[in-house]
Protein backbone atom coordinates (compact mmCIF):
# COMPACT_ATOMS: atom_id res chain seq x y z
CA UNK A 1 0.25 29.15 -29.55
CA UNK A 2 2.32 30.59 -26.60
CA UNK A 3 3.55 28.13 -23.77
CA UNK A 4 1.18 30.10 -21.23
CA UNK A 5 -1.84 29.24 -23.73
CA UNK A 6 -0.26 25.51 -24.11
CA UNK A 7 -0.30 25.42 -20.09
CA UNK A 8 -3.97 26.66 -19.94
CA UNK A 9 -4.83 24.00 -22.18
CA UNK A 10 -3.24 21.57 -19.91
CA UNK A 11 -4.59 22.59 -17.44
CA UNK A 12 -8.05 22.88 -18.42
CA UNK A 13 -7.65 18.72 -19.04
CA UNK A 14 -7.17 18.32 -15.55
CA UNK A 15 -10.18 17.31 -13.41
CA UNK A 16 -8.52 19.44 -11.04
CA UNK A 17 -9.16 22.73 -12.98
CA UNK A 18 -11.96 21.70 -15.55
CA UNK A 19 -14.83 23.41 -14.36
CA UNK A 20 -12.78 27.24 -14.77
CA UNK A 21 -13.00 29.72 -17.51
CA UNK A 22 -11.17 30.64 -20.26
CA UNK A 23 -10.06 34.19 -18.14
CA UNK A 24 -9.32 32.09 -15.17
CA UNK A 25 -6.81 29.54 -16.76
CA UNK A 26 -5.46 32.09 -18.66
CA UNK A 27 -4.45 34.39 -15.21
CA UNK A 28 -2.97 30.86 -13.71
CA UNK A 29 -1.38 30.06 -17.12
CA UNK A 30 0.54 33.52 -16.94
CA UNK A 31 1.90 32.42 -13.76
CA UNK A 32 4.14 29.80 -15.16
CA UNK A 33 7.23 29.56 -16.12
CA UNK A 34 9.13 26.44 -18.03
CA UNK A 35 12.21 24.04 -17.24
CA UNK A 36 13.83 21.87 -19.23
CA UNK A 37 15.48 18.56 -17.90
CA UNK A 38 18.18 16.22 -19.78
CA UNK A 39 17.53 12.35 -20.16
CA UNK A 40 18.33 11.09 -16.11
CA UNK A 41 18.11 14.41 -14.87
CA UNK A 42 16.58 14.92 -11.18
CA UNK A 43 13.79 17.14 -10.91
CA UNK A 44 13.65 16.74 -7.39
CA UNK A 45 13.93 14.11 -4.65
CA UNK A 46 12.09 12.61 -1.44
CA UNK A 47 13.04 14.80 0.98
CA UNK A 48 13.21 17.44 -1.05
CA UNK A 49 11.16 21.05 -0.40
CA UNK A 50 7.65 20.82 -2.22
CA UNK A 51 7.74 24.24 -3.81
CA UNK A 52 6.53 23.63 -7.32
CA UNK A 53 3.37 22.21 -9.28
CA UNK A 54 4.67 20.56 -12.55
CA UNK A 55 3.28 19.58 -15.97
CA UNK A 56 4.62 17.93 -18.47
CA UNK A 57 5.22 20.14 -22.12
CA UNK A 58 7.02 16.97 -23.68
CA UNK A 59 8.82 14.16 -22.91
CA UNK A 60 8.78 11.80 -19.84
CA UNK A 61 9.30 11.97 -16.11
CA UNK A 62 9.23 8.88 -13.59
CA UNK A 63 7.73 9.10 -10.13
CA UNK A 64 9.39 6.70 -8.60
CA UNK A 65 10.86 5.74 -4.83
CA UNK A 66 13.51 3.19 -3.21
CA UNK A 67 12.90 0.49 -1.38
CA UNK A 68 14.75 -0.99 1.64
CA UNK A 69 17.10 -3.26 -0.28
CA UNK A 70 18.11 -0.41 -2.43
CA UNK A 71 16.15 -1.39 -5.50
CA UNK A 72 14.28 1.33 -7.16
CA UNK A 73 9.94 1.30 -7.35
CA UNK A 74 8.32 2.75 -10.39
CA UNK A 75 5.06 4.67 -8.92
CA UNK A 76 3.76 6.43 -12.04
CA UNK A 77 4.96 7.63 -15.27
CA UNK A 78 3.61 11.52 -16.02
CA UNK A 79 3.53 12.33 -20.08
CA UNK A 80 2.37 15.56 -21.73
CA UNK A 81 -0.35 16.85 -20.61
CA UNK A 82 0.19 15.27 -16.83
CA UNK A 83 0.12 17.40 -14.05
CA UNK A 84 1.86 16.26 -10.63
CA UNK A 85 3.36 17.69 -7.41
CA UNK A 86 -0.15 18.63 -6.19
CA UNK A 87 0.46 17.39 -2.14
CA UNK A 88 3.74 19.45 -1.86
CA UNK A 89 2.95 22.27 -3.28
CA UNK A 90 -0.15 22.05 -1.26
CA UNK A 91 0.82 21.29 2.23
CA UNK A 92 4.40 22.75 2.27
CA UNK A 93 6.03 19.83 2.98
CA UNK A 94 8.78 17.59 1.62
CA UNK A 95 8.43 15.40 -1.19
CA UNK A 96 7.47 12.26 -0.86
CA UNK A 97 8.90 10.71 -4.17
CA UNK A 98 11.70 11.00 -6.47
CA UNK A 99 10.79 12.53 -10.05
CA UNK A 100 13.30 12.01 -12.66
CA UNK A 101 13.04 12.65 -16.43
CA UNK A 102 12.88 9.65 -18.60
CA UNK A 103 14.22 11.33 -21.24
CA UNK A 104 14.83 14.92 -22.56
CA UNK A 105 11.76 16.96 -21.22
CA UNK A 106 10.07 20.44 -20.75
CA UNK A 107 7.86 21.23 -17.82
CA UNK A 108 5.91 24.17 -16.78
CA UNK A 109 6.42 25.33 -13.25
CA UNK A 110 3.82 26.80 -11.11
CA UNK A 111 5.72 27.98 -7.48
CA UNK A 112 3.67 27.29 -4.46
CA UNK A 113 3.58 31.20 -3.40
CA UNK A 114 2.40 31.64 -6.57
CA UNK A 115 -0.56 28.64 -6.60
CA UNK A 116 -1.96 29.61 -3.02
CA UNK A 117 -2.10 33.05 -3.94
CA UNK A 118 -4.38 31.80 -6.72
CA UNK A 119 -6.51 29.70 -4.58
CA UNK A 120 -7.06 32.28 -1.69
CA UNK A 121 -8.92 34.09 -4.56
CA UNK A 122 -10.44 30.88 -6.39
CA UNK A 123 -11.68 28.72 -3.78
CA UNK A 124 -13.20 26.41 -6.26
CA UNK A 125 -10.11 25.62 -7.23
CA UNK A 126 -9.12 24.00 -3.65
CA UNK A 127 -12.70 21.94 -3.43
CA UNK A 128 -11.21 20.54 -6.98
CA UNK A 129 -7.87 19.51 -5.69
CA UNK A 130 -9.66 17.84 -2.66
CA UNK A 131 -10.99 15.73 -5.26
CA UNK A 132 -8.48 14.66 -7.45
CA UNK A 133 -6.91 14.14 -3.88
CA UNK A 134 -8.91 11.79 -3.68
CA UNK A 135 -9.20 10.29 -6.56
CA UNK A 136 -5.10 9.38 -6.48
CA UNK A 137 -5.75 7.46 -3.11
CA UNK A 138 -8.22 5.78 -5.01
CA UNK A 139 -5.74 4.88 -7.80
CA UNK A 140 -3.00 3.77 -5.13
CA UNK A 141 -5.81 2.09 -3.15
CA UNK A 142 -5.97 0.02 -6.40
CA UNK A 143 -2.36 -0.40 -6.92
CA UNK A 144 -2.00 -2.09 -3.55
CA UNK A 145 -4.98 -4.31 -4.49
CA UNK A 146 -3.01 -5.68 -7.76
CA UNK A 147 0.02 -5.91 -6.25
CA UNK A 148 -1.56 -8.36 -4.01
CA UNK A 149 -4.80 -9.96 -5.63
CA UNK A 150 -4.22 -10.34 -9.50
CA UNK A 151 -1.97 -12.29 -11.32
CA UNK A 152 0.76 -10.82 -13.14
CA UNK A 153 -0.63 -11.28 -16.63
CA UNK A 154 -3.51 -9.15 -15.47
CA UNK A 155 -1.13 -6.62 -13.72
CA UNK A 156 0.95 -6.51 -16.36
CA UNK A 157 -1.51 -5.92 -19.45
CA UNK A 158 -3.28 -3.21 -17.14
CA UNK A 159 -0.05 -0.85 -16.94
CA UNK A 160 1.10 -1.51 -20.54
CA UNK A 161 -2.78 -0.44 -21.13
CA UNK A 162 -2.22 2.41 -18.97
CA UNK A 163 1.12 3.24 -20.39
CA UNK A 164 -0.47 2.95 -24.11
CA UNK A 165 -3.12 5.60 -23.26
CA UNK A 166 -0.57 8.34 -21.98
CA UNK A 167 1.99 7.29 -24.67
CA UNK A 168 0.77 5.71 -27.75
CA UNK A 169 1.41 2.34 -29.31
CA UNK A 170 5.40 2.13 -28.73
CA UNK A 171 6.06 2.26 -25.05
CA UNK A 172 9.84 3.28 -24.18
CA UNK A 173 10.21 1.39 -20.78
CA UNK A 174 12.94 -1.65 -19.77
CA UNK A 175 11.23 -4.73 -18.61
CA UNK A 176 13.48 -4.36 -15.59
CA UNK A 177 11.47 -0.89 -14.82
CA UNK A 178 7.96 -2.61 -15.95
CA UNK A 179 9.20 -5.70 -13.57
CA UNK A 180 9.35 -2.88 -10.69
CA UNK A 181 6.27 -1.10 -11.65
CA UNK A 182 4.00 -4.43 -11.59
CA UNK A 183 5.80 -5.72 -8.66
CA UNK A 184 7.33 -9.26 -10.34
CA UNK A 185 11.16 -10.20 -11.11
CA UNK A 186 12.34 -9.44 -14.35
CA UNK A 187 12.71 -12.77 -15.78
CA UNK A 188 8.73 -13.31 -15.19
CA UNK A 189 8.21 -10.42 -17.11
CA UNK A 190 10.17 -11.27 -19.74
CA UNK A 191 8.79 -14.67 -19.45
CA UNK A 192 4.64 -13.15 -20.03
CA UNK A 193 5.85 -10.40 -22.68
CA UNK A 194 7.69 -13.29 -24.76
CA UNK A 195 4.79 -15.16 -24.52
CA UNK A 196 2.58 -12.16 -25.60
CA UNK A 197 5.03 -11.69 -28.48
CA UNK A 198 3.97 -15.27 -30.16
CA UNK A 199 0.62 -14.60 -29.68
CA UNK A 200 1.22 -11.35 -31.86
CA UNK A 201 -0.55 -9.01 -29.15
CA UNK A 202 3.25 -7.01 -29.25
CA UNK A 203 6.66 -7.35 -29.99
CA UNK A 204 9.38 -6.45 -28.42
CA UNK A 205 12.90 -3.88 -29.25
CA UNK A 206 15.68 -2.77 -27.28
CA UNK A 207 14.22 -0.50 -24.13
CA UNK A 208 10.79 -0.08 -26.10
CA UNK A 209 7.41 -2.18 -26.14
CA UNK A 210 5.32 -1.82 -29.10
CA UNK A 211 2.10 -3.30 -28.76
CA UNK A 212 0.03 -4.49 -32.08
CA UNK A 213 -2.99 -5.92 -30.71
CA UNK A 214 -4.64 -3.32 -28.52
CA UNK A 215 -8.00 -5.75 -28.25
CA UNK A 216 -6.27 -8.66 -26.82
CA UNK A 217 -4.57 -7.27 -24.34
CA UNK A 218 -7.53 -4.82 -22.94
CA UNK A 219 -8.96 -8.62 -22.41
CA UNK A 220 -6.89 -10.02 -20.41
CA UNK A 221 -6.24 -6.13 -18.69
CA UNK A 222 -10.11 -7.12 -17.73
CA UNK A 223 -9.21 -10.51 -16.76
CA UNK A 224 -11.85 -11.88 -19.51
C-alpha cells in the first residue's frame, strides 16, 4: 500500500472526512507529503504559523502547553491514525499548542494552501470540520469538568482508558506526564497506580503502564 493510500485510509477514519468517496480521499491523499520527527523533536510550537494539517503514520506526538509556573500541561496524546492541527490550518493563525514527538514518528503533511484549495471545491468537507469543531470543545468542555468535579481515581482510570484505546495494553507515559495530564501531583499518582498494582488491574515498568485488567478499571473510569 502506498503512503498516499495509507493517508486516505486515515483519513477516511476521521469523522471529519467519513462521509467522502473513495475518488475524493484519494485526490486529498495525493496532496500529502510525509515528515519524520526524532524522539523530543518539535513539530511546532504556540506561537508558531498554523500552516499544516498532520496525521500520525507511527509513533507518538504530545499536544501539550506551559503553564505560568513553568511546568509543562499534557492536552492530548495523537497516535496513528490521529489527525490534528485542524484550527490552524483552518483559520491562518498561530498555534495554540506545542506538539512534540513522544518518540521516533512519521506524519503526513497536508499544507494549508493546499487543504483550502480542496475545500473551496468540496464544501462538504468544511460543514464536517465544523463538526468535529465541535465535537473537540465538547471533549475540552469535559476535561475542564474532571479537572474540577471527579476524583482522581476516576480521572485517572478515564485517561489510562483513553490512552489504552489509541495505544494498546502497554502505555509508554511517566507518571510525572500522567500527573500533568489528570491535573494531580505526582506522588498522588503514584500513590492510586500503586494501589491499582495490588489490586492486579496493572503493573507498573520504567516510563511504561501496562494495564492487565481492562474490566476493572473501565469501572471505576464509570465511577461504578
Amino acid at each position: 500500500m502506498s503512503k498516499q493510500a495509507e493517508f486516505a485510509v486515515i483519513l477516511k477514519m476521521n469523522p471529519m472526512f467519513a462521509d467522502l468517496g473513495a475518488d475524493e480521499l484519494q485526490r486529498l491523499s495525493n496532496l500529502c507529503h510525509t515528515q519524520h520527527l526524532g524522539n523530543g523533536e518539535v513539530l511546532f510550537q504556540k506561537g508558531d504559523p498554523g500552516n499544516a494539517l498532520f496525521g500520525v503514520r507511527r509513533g507518538q506526538v504530545r499536544i501539550e502547553t506551559g503553564a505560568s509556573d513553568g511546568s509543562r500541561l499534557t492536552l492530548n496524546f495523537m497516535g496513528p491514525g490521529d489527525l490534528f492541527g485542524e484550527v490552524a490550518v483552518l483559520d491562518g493563525q498561530n498555534r495554540t499548542a506545542d506538539a512534540t514527538a513522544g518518540e521516533a514518528s512519521e506524519l503526513f503533511v497536508l499544507r494549508r494552501e493546499d487543504f483550502l484549495g480542496f475545500l473551496e471545491r468540496e464544501p462538504k468537507v468544511a460543514i464536517k470540520i465544523i463538526a468535529l469543531l465541535c465535537q473537540r470543545i465538547r471533549w475540552q468542555s469535559e476535561r475542564m469538568e474532571e479537572s474540577m468535579l471527579q476524583p482522581l481515581p476516576v480521572r485517572l482510570a478515564r485517561r489510562l482508558c483513553a490512552l489504552a484505546a489509541d495505544f494498546g495494553s502497554e502505555v509508554h507515559i511517566s507518571q510525572e506526564q500522567l500527573g500533568v495530564f489528570v491535573g494531580a501531583a505526582r506522588e498522588s499518582v503514584n500513590r492510586q497506580l500503586q494501589a491499582w498494582r495490588k489490586d492486579a488491574i496493572l503493573d507498573l515498568q520504567r516510563g511504561r503502564i501496562l494495564l492487565r485488567n481492562m474490566t476493572k478499571l473501565t469501572a471505576i473510569a464509570r465511577n461504578e
